[in-house]
Protein backbone atom coordinates (compact mmCIF):
# COMPACT_ATOMS: atom_id res chain seq x y z
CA UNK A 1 7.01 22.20 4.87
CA UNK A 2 4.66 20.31 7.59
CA UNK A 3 4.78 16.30 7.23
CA UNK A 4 1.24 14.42 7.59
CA UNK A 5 1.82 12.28 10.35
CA UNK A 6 3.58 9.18 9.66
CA UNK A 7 5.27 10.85 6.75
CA UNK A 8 8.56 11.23 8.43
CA UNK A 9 8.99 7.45 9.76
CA UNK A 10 8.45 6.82 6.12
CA UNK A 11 10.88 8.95 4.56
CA UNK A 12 13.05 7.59 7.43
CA UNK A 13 12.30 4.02 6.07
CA UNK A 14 12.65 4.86 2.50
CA UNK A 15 16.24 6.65 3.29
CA UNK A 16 17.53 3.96 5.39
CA UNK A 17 16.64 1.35 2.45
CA UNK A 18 19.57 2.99 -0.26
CA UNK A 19 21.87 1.56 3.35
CA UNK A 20 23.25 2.58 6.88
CA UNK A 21 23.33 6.07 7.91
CA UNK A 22 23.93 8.33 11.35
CA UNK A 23 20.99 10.81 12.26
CA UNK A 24 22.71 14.12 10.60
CA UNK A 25 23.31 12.23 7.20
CA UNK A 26 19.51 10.73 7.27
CA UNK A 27 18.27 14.71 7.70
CA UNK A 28 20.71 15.51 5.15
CA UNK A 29 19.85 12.83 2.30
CA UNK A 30 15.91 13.66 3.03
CA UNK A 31 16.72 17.06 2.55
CA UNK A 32 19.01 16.90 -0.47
CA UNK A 33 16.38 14.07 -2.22
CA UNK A 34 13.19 16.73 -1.71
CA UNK A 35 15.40 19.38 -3.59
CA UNK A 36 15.41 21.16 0.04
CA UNK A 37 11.65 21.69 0.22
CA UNK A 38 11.64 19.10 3.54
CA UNK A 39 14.09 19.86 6.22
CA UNK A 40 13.61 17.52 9.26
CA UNK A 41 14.19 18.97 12.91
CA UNK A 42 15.95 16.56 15.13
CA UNK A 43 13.71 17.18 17.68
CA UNK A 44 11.41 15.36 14.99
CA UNK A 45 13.81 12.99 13.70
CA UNK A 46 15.59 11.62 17.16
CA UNK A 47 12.04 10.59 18.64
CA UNK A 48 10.83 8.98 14.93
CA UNK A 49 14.16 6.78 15.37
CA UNK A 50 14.10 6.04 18.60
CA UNK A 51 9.85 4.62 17.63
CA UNK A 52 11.13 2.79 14.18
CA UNK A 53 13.21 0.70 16.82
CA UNK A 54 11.14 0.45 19.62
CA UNK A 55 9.00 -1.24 16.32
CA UNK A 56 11.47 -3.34 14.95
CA UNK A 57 11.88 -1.13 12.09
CA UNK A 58 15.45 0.10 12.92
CA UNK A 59 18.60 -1.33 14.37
CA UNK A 60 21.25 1.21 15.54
CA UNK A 61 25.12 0.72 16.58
CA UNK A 62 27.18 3.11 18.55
CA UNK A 63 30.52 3.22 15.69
CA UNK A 64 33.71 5.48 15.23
CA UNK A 65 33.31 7.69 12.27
CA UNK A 66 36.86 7.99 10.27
CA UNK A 67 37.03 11.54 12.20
CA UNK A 68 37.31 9.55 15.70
CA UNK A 69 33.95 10.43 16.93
CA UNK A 70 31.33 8.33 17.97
CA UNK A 71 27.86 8.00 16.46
CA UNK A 72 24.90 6.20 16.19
CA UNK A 73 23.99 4.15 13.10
CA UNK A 74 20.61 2.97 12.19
CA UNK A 75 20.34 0.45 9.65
CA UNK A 76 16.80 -0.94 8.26
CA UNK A 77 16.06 -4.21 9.58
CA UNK A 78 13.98 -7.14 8.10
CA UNK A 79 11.26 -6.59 9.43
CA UNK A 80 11.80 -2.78 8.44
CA UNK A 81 12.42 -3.60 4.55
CA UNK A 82 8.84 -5.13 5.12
CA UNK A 83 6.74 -2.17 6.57
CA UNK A 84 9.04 0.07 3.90
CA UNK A 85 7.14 -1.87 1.07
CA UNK A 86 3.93 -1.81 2.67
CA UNK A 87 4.47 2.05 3.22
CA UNK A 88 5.31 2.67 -0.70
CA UNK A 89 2.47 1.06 -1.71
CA UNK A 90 -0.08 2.95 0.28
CA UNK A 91 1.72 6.39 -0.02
CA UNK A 92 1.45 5.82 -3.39
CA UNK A 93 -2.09 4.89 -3.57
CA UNK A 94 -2.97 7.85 -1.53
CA UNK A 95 -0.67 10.14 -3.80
CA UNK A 96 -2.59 8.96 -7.07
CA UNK A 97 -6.28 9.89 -4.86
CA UNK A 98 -4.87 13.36 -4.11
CA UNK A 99 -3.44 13.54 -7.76
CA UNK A 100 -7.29 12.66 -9.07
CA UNK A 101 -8.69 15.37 -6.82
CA UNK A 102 -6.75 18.27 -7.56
CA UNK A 103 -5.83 17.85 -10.88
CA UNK A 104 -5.56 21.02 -13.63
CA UNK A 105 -7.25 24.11 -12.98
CA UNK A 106 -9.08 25.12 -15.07
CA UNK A 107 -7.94 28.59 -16.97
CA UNK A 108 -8.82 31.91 -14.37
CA UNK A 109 -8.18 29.39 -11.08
CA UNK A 110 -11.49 28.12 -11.51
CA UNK A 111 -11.95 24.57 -10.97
């Protein structure tokens, strides 16, 4: 499924708020929370991370996973936690619009 723009960086937000994560577990838990309907490319999800810092957003730390290997860890900073609430409250303002528009049909797809 597409993403409106700015969509991602906020599921990126929203993910990195439940605590620290590496790039393949932040596709992952988006994935596994939207019941598999979103699956984020990393050619997507690299650049968003790389802008949520550039921002502020997002710190990330090169660590040792318990398999020896090194990886990259973003973690949601202040300043993040900030633009996360912000973000809810205006996704979820334009949700209920949307919500209001389409509505039920009405019976025979009319409406």
């Amino acid at each position: 499924m597409d993403l409106l723009q700015g969509t991602l960086e906020m599921l990126v937000l929203r993910t990195l708020g439940l605590g620290p994560l590496h790039g393949y577990a932040i596709s992952k838990a988006i994935r596994a929370q939207s019941n598999d309907v979103l699956e984020i490319e990393f050619g997507s999800l690299y650049p968003a991370l790389k802008r949520l810092e550039v921002k502020g957003w997002v710190s990330a730390k090169w660590e040792v996973s318990e398999a020896n290997r090194r990886m990259k860890v973003y973690r949601l900073t202040d300043v993040g936690r900030k633009q996360l609430r912000q973000e809810h409250s205006k996704w979820a303002e334009f949700a209920s619009a949307v919500a209001r528009i389409m509505g039920p049909l009405a019976e025979g797809g009319k409406g």
